[in-house]
N, C-alpha and C. Protein backbone atom coordinates (compact mmCIF):
# COMPACT_ATOMS: atom_id res chain seq x y z
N UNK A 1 132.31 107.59 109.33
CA UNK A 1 132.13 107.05 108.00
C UNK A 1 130.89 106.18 107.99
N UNK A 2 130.57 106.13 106.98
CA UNK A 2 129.18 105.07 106.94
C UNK A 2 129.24 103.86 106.69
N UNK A 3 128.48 103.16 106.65
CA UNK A 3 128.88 101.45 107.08
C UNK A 3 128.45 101.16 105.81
N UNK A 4 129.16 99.66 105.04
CA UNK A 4 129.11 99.06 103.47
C UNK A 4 128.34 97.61 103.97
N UNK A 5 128.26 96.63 103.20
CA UNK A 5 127.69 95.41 103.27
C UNK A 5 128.43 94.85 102.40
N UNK A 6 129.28 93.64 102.57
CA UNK A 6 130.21 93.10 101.71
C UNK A 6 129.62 91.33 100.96
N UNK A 7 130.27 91.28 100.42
CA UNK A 7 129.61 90.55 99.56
C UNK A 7 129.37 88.56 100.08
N UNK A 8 130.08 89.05 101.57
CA UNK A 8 128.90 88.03 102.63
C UNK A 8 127.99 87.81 102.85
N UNK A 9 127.05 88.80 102.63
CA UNK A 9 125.88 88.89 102.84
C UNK A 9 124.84 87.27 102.58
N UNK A 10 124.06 87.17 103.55
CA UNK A 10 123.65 86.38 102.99
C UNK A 10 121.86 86.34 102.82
N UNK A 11 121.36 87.73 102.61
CA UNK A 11 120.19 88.25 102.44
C UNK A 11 119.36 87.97 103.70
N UNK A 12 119.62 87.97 104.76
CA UNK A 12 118.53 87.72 105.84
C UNK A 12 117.21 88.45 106.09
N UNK A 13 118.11 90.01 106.01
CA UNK A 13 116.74 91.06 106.16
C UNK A 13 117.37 92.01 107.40
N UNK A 14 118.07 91.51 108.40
CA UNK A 14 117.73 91.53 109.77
C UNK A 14 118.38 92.77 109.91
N UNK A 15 119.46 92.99 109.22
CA UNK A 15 119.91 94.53 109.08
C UNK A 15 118.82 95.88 108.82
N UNK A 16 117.88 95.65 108.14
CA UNK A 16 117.31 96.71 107.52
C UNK A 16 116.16 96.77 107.61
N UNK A 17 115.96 96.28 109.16
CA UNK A 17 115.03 96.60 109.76
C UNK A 17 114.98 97.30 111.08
N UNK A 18 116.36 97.43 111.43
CA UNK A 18 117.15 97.97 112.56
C UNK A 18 117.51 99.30 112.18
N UNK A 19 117.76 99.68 111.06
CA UNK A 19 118.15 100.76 110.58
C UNK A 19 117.33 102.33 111.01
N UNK A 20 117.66 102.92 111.57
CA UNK A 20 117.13 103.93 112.15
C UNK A 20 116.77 105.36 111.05
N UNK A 21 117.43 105.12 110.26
CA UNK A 21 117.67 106.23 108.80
C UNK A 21 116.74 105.84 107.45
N UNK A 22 117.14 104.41 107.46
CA UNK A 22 116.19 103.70 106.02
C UNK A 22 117.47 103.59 105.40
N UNK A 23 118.49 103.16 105.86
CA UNK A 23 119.69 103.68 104.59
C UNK A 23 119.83 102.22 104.01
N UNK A 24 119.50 101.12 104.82
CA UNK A 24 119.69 99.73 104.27
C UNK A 24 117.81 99.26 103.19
N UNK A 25 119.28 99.05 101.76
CA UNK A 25 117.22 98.41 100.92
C UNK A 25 118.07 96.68 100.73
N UNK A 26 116.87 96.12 99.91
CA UNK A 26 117.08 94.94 99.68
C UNK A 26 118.12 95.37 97.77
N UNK A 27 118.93 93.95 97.91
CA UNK A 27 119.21 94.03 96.55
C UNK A 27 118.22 94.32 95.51
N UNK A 28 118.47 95.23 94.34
CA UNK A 28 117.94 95.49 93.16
C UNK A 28 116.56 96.38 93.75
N UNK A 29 116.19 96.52 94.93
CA UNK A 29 115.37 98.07 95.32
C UNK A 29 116.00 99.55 95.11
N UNK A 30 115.72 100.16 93.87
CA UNK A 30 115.60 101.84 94.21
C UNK A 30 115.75 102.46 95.67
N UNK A 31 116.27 103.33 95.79
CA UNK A 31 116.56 104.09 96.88
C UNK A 31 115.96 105.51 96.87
N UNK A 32 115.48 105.91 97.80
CA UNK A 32 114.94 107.25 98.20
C UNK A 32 115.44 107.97 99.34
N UNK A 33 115.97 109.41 99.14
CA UNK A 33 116.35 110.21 100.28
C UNK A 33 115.39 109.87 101.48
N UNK A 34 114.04 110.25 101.02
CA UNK A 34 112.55 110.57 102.07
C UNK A 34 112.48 109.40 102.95
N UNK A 35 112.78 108.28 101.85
CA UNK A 35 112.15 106.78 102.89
C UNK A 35 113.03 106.47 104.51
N UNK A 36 112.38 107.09 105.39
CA UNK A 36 112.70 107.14 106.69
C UNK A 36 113.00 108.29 107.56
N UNK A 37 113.30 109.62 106.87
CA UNK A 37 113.53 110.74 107.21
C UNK A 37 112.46 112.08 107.18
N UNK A 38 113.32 113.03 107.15
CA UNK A 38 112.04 114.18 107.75
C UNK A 38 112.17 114.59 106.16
N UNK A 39 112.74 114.48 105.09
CA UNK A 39 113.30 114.86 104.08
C UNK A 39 111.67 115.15 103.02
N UNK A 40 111.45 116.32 103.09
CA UNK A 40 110.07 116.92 102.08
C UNK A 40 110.46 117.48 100.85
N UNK A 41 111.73 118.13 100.48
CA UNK A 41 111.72 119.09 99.32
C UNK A 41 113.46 118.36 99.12
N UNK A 42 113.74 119.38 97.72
CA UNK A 42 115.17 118.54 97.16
C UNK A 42 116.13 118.85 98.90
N UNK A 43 117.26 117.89 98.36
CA UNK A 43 117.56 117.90 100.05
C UNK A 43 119.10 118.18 99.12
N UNK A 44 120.17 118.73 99.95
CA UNK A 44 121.12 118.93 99.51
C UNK A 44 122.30 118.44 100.56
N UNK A 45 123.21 117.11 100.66
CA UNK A 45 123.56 116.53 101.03
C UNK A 45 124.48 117.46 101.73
N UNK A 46 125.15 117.30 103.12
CA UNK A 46 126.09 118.14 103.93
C UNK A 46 127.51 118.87 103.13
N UNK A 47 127.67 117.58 101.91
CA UNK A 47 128.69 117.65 101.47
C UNK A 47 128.76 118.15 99.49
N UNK A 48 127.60 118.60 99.58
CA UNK A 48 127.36 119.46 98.60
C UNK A 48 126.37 118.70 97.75
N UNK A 49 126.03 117.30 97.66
CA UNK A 49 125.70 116.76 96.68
C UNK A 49 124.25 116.84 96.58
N UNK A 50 123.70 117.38 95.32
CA UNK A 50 122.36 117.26 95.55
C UNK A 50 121.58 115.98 95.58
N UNK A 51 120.73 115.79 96.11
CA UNK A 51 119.48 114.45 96.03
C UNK A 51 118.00 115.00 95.90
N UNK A 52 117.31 114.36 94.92
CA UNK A 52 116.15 114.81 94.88
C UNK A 52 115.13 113.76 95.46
N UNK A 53 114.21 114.34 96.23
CA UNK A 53 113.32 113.51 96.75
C UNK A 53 112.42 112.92 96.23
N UNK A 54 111.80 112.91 95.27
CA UNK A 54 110.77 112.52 94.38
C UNK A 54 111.30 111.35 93.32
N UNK A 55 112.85 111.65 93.36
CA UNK A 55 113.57 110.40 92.57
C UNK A 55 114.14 109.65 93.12
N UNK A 56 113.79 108.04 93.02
CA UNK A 56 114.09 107.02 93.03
C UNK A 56 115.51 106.58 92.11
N UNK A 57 116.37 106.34 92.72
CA UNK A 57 117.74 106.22 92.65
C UNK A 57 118.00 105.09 92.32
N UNK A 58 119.01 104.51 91.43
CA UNK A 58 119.19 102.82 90.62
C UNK A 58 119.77 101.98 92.44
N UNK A 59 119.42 101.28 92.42
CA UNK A 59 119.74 100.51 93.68
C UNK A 59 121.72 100.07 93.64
N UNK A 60 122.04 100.01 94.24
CA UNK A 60 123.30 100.14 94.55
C UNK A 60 124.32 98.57 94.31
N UNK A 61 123.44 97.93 94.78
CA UNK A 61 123.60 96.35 94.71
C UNK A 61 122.63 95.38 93.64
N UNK A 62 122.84 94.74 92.66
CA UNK A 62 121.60 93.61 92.34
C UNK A 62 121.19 92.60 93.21
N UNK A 63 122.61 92.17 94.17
CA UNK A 63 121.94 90.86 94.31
C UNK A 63 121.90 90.58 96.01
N UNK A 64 122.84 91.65 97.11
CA UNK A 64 122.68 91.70 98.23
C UNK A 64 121.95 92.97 98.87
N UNK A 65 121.96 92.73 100.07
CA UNK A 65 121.48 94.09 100.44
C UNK A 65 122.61 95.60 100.38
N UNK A 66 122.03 96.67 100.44
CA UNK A 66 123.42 97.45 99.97
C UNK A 66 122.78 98.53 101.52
N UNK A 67 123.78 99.95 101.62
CA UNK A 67 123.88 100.50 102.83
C UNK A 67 124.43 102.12 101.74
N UNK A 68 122.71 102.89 101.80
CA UNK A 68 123.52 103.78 101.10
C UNK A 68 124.08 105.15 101.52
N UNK A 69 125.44 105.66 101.36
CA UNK A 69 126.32 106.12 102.38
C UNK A 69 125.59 107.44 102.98
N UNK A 70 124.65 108.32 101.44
CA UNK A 70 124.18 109.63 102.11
C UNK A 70 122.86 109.45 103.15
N UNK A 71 122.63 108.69 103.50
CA UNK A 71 121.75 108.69 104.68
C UNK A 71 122.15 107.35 106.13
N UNK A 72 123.36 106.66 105.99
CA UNK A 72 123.78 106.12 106.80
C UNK A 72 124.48 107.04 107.75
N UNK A 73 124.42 106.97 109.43
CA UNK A 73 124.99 108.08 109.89
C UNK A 73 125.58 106.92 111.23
N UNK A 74 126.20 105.64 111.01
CA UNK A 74 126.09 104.50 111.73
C UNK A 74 125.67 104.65 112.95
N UNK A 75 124.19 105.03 113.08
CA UNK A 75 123.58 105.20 114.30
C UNK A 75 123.83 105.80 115.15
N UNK A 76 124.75 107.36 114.73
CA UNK A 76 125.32 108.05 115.67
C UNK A 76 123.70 109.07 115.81
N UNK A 77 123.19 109.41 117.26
CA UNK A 77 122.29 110.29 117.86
C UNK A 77 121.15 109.55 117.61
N UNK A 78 121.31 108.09 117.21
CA UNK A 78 120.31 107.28 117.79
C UNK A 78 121.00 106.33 119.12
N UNK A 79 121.83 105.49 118.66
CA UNK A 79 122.46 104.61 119.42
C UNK A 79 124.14 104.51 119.38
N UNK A 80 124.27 103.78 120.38
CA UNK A 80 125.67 103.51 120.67
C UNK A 80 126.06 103.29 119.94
N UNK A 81 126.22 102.22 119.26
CA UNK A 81 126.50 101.39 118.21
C UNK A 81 125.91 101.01 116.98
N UNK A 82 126.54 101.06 115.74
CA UNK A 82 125.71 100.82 114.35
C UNK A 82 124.98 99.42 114.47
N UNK A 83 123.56 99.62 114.49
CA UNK A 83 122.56 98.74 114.80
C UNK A 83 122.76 97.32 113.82
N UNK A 84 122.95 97.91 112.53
CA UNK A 84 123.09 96.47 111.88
C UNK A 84 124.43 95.66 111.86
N UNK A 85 125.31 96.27 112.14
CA UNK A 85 126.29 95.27 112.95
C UNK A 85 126.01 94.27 113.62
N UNK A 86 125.48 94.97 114.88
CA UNK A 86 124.94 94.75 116.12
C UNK A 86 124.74 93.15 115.58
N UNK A 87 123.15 92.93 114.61
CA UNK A 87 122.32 91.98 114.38
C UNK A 87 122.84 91.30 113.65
N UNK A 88 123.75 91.26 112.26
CA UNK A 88 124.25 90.65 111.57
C UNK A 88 124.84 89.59 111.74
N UNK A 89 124.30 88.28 111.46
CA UNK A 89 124.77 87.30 111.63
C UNK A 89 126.44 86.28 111.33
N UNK A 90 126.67 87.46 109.97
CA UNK A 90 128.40 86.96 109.54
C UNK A 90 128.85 88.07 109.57
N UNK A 91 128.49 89.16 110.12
CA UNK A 91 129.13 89.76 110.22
C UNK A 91 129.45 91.00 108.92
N UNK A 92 129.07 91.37 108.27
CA UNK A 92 129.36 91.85 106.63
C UNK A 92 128.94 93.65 106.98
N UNK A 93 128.69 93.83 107.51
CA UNK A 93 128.23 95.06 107.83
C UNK A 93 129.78 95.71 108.26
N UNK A 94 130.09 96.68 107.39
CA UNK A 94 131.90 96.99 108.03
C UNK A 94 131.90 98.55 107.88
N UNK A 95 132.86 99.28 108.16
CA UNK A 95 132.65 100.69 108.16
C UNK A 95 133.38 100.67 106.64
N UNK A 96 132.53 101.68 105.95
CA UNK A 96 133.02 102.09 104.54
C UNK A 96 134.49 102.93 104.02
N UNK A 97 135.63 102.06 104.28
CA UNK A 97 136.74 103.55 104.49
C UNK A 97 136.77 104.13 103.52
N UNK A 98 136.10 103.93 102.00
CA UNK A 98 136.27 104.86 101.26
C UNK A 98 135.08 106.28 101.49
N UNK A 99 134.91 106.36 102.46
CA UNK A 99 133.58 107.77 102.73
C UNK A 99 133.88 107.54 104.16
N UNK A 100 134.92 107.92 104.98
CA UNK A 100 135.30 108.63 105.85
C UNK A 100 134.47 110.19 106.92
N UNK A 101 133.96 109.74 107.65
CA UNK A 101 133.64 110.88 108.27
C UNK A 101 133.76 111.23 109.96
N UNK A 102 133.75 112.26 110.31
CA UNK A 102 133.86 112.73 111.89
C UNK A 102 132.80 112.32 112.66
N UNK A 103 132.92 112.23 113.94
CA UNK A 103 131.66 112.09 114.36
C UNK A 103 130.74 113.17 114.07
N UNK A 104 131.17 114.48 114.25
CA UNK A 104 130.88 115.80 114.05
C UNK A 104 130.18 115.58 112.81
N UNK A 105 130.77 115.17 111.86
CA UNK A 105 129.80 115.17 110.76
C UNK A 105 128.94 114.10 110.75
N UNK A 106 128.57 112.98 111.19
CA UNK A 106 127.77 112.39 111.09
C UNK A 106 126.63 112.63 111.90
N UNK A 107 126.98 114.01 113.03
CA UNK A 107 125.83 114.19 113.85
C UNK A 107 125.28 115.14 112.88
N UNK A 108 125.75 115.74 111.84
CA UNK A 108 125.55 117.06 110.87
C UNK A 108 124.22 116.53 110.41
N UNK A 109 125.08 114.86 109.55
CA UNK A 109 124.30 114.29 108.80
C UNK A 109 122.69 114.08 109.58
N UNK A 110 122.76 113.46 110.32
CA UNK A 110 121.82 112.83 111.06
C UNK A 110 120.81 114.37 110.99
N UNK A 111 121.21 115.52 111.92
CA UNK A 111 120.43 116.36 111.72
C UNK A 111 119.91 117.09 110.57
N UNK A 112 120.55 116.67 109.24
CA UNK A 112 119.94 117.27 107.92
C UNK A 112 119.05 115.99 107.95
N UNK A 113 118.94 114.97 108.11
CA UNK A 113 117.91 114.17 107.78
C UNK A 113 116.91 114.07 107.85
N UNK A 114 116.57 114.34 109.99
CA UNK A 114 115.60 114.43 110.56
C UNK A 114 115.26 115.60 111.18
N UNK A 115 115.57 116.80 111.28
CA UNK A 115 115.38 117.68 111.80
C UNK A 115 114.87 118.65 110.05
N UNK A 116 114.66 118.63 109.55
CA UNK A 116 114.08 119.87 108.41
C UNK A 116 112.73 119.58 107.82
């Protein structure tokens, strides 16, 4: 499953710079499939959903940082462990149980990201 940011947050940064995917923006930043990945043309999410690359997406959060789920893969086939955990100072970085996934699929994910 992919990792959320709860409303602990207390804007440091330090998460989303660790992020190996780009999946962490700052509050009230637009989101992009491309920003961090191999992602060139519309990309069509593992799980059917389309994303277009050229569009900039309403940001997820206004006022903390947010973690957005189709390109979070919690650092599985980079690292051991989900990196912004790791760094997070209170801790707010938690696994998302409402978006549930296998490891299997998060290695899926990871390879639709960076491998096309």
């Amino acid at each position: 499953m992919s990792l959320r940011i709860t409303k602990e947050c207390i804007n440091c940064g330090a998460c989303e710079i660790e992020c190996p995917n780009r999946a962490i923006y700052q509050g009230g930043k637009k989101w992009n499939i491309s920003e961090g990945t191999n992602i060139k043309k519309e990309f069509v999410y593992y799980k059917g959903k389309k994303i277009y690359t050229n569009k900039k997406y309403k940001p997820l959060s206004k006022n903390i940082y947010y973690i957005v789920k189709e390109k979070c893969t919690e650092c599985v086939g980079f690292f051991k462990y989900p990196q912004c955990a790791a760094v997070c100072p209170v801790d707010c970085c938690i696994k998302d149980t409402k978006n549930k996934e296998t490891y299997k699929e998060l290695i899926i994910k990871k390879e639709h990201l960076h491998n096309k």
